[in-house]
Protein backbone atom coordinates (compact mmCIF):
# COMPACT_ATOMS: atom_id res chain seq x y z
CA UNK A 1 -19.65 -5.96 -12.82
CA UNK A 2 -16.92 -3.65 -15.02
CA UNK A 3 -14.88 -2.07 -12.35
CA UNK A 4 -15.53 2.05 -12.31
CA UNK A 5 -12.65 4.10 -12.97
CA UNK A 6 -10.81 6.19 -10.67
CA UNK A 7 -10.12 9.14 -12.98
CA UNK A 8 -10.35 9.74 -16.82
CA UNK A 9 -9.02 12.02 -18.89
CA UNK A 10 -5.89 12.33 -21.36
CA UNK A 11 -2.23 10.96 -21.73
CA UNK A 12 -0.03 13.34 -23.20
CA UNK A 13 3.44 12.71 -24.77
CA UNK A 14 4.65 16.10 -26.50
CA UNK A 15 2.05 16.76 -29.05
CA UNK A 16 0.14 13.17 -28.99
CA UNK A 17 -2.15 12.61 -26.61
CA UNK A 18 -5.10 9.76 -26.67
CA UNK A 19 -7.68 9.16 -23.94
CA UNK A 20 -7.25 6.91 -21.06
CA UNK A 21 -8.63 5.49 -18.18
CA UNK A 22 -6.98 4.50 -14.42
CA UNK A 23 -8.35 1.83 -12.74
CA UNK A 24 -7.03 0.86 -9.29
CA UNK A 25 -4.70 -2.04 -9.84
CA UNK A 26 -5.54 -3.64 -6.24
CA UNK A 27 -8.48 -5.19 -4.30
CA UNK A 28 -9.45 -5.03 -0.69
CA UNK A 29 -10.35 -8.99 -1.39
CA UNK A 30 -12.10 -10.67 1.46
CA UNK A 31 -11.31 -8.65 4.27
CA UNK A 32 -12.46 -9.17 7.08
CA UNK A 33 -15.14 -5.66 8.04
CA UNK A 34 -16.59 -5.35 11.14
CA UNK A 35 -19.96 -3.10 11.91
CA UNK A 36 -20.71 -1.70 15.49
CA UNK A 37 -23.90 -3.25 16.86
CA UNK A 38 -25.91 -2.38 19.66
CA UNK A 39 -24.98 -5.01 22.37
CA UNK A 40 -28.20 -5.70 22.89
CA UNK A 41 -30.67 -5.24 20.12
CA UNK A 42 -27.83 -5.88 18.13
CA UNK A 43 -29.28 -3.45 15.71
CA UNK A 44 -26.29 -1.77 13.63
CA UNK A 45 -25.15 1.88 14.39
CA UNK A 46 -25.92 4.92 12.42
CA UNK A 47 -23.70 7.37 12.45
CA UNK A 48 -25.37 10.41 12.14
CA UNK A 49 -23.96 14.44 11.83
CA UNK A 50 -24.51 16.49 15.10
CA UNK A 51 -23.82 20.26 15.54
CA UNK A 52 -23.04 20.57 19.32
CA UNK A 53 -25.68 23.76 19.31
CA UNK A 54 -28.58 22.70 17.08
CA UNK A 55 -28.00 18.81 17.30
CA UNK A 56 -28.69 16.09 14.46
CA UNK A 57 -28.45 18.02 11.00
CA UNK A 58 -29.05 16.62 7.34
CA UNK A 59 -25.60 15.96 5.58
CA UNK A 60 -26.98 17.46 2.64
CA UNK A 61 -27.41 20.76 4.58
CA UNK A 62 -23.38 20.60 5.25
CA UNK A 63 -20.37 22.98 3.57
CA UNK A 64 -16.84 22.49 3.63
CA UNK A 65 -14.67 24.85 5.35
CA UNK A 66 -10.66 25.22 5.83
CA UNK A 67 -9.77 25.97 9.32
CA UNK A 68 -7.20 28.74 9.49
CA UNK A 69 -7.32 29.53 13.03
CA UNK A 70 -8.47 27.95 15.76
CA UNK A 71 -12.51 27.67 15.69
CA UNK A 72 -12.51 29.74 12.55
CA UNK A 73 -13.03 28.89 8.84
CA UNK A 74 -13.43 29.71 5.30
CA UNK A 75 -16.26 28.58 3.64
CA UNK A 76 -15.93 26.51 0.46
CA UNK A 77 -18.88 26.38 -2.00
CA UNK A 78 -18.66 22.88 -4.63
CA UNK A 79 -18.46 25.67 -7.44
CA UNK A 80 -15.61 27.24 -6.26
CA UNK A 81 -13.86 24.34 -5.72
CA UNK A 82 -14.53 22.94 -9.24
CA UNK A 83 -13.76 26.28 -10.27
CA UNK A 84 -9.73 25.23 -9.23
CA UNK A 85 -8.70 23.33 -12.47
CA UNK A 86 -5.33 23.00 -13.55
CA UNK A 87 -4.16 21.18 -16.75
CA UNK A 88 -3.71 18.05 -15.05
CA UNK A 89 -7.47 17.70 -13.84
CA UNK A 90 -7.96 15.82 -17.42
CA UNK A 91 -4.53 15.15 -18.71
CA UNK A 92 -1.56 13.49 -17.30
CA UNK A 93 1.29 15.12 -19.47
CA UNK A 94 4.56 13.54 -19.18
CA UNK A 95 7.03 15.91 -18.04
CA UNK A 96 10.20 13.92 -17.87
CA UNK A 97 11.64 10.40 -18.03
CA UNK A 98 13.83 8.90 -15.55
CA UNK A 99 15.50 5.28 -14.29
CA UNK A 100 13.72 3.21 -11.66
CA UNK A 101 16.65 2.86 -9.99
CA UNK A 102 16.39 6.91 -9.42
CA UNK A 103 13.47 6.91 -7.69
CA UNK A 104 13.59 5.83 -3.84
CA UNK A 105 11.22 3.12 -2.97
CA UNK A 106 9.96 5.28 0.11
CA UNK A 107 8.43 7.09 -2.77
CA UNK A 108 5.95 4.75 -4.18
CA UNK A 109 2.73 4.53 -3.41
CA UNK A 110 -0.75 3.07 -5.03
CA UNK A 111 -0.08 1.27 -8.46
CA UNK A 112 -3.64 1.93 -11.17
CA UNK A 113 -4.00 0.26 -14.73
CA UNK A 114 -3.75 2.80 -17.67
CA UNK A 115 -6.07 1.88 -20.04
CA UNK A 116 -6.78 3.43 -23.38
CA UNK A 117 -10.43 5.05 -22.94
CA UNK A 118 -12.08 3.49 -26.60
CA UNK A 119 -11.08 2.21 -29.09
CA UNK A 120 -10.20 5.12 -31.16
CA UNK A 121 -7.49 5.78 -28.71
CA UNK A 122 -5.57 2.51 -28.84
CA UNK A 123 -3.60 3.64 -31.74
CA UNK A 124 -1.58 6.49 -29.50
CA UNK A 125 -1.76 4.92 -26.47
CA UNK A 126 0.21 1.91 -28.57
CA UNK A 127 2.66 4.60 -29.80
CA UNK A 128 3.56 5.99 -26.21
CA UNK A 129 3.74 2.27 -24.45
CA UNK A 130 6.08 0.84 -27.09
CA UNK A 131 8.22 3.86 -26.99
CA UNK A 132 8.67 3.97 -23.69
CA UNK A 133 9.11 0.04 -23.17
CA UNK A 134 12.32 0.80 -26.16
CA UNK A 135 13.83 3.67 -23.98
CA UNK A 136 13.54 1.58 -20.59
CA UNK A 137 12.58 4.29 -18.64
CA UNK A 138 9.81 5.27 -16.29
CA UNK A 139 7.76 8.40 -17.04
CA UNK A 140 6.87 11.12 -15.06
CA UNK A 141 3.46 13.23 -14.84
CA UNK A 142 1.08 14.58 -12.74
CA UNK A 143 -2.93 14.49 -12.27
CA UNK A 144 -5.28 15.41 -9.94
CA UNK A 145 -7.25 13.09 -7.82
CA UNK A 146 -8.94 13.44 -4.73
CA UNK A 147 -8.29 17.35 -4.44
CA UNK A 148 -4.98 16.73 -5.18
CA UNK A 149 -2.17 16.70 -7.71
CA UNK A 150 -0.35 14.04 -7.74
CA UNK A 151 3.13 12.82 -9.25
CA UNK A 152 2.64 9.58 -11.46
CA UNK A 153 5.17 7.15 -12.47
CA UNK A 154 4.20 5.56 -15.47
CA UNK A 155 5.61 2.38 -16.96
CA UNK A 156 4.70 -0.34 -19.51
CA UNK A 157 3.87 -3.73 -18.47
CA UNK A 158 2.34 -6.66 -20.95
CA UNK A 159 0.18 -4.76 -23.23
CA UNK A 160 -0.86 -2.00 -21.16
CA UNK A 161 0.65 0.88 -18.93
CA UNK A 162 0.90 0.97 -15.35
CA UNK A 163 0.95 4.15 -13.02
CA UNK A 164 1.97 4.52 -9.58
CA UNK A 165 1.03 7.38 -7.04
CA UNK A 166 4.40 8.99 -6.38
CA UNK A 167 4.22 10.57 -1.85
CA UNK A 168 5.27 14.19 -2.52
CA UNK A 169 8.80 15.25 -0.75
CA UNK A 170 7.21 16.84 2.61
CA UNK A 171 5.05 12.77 2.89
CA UNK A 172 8.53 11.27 3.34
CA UNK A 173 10.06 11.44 6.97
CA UNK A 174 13.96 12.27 6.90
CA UNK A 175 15.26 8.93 7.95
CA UNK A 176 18.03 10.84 9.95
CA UNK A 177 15.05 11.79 12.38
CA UNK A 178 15.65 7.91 13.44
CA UNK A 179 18.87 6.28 12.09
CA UNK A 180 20.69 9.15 13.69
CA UNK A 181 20.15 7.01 17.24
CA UNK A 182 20.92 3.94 16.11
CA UNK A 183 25.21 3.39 16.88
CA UNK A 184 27.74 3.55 14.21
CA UNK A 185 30.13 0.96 15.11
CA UNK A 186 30.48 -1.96 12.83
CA UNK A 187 29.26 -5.83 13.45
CA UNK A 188 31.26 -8.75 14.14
CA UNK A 189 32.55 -9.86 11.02
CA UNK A 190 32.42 -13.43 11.90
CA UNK A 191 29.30 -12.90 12.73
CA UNK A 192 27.87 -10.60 9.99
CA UNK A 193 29.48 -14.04 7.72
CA UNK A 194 27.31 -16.61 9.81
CA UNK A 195 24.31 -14.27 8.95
CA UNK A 196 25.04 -13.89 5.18
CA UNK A 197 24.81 -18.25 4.81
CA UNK A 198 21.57 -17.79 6.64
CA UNK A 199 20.45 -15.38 4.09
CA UNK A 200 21.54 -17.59 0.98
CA UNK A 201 20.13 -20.57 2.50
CA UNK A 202 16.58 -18.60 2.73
CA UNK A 203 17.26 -16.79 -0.95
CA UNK A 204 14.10 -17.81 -3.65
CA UNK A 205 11.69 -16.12 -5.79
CA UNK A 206 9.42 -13.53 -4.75
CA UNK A 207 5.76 -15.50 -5.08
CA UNK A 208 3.20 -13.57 -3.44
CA UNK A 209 0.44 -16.07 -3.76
CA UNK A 210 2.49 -17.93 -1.24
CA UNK A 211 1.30 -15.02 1.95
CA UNK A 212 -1.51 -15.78 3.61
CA UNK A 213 -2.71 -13.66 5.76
CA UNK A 214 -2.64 -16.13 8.46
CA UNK A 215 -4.65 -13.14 11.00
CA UNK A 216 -8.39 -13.41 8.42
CA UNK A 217 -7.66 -16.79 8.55
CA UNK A 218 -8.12 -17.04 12.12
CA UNK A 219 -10.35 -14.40 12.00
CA UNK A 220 -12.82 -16.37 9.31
CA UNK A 221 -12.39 -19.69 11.33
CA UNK A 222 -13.68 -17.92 14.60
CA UNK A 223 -16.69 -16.03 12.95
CA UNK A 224 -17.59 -19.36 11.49
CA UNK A 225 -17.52 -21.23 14.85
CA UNK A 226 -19.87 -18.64 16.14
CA UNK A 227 -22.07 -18.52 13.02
CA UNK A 228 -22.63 -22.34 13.89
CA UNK A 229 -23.25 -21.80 17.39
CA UNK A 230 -19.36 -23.41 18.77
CA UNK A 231 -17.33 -21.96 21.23
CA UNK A 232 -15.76 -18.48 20.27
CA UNK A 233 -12.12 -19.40 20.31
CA UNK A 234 -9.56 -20.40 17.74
CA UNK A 235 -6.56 -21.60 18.63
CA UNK A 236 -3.51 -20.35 16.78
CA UNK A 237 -0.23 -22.21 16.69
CA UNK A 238 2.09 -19.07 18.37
CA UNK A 239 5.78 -19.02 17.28
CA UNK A 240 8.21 -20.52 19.59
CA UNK A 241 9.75 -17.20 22.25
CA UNK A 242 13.43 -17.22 21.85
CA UNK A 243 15.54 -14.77 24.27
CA UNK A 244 18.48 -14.43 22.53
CA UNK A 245 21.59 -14.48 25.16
CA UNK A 246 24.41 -15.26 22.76
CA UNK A 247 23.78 -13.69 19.58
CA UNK A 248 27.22 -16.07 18.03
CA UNK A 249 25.20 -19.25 19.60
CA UNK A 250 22.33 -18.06 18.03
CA UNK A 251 23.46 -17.65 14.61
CA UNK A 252 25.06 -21.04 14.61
CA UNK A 253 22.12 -22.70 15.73
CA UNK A 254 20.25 -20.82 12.75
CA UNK A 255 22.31 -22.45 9.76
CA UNK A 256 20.14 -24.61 8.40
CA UNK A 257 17.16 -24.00 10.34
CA UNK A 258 14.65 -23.94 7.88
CA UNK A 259 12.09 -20.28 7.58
CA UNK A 260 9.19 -21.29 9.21
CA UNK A 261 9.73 -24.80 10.79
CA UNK A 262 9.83 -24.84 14.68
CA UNK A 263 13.08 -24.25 16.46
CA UNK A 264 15.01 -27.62 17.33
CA UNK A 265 15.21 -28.34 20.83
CA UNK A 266 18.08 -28.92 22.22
CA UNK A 267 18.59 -32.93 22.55
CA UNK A 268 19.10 -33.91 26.20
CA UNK A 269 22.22 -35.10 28.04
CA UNK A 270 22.14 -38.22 29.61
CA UNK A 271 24.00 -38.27 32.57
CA UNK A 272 27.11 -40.28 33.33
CA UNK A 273 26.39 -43.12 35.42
């Protein structure tokens, strides 16, 4: 089944324009959902909308409302919401084009696939990829989804566009709020050069089909033991504790220790007869 779109509308570059589509560019894959059961009929739970005063009510039956003080609210009707449209309810116009490198990673949110919306529109949307995959830069525009406006980053990848959710500037926490605590002085350069070998030793492509998420794994294996009737536990190879008492000792011990193979052990003295 086609995947449904998250928004649709326009893309806009100056005066040419074409229609589009966003699709969510990830998948919640197999993961692992849970439902709450009754323990004993083991009948799943309904949640179901209670005023405290008149008790179970019919969602349908429900309004929105903002609250602006304490207990009190304005009442929102679906028309007059609707009736809140800016520009960029159908039409992400590009505003402004910038370097990747400009925009802070802390930034970026959800990426979405930019699709051209029919095939009358794949002549613009053509125009506006190549263009921008020329100039190297990323583009910026807004839309809103979810009652919100949103900054996009939009940039072209294989034969298609792709746009990321940009967090607004009050989403981001001011680092300082927690770096500030953390000590200035400087490492031990000996040190700090023990732990830069360690990093090139464990320097290689970025491969994400490598991650597992080794948690659903064990996860999966125990629900299966169960569904077959076995005993409900999995046993999980832990990492091995370390309590680090001298950090030089420590990085020493690391060179060459490969990511992910258990720690040596220490080989034992024999004593002197």
């Amino acid at each position: 089944m086609a995947p449904r779109p998250s928004w649709q509308g326009h893309l806009r570059l100056s005066l040419v324009s074409c229609p589009v589509a966003m699709y969510t560019a990830v998948s919640p894959g197999g993961e692992v959902r849970f439902n709450l059961l009754h323990p004993k009929t083991h009948n799943r739970i309904k949640m179901v909308a209670t005023d405290p005063d008149l008790g179970p009510v019919d969602r349908a039956d429900l309004v929105k409302g903002y609250e602006y003080e304490k207990g009190r609210y304005v009442i929102l009707t679906p028309e007059e919401i609707d009736s809140v449209r800016l520009e960029s309810t159908r039409t992400i116009d590009i505003e402004r084009f910038v370097d990747a490198a400009d925009i802070d990673r802390l930034y970026w949110d959800n990426p979405y696939f930019l699709v051209p919306d029919g095939k009358l529109a794949t002549d613009a949307y053509t125009v506006i990829r190549d263009a921008m995959a020329g100039a190297g830069k990323i583009a910026l525009g807004r839309v809103v989804m979810h009652t919100r406006e949103r900054l996009m980053a939009i940039e072209p990848r294989d034969n298609g566009l792709v746009a990321y959710t940009l967090r607004s500037h009050d989403e981001v926490r001011d680092p300082a709020e927690l770096f500030d605590d953390i000590p200035a002085s400087k490492a031990d350069p000996q040190m700090v050069a023990i732990a830069e070998k360690i990093i090139e030793q464990q320097e290689g492509p970025f491969d994400p089909s490598t991650f597992k998420d080794r948690y659903e794994d064990a996860l999966r294996a125990l629900i299966k033991q169960k569904e077959k009737g076995g005993e409900s536990k999995v046993t999980v190879e832990e990492p091995e504790t370390t309590n680090v008492v001298d950090l030089m000792e420590a990085l020493r011990k690391s060179l060459g220790h490969k990511p992910g193979a258990p720690a040596r052990k220490p080989a034992s003295r024999k004593r002197a007869s």
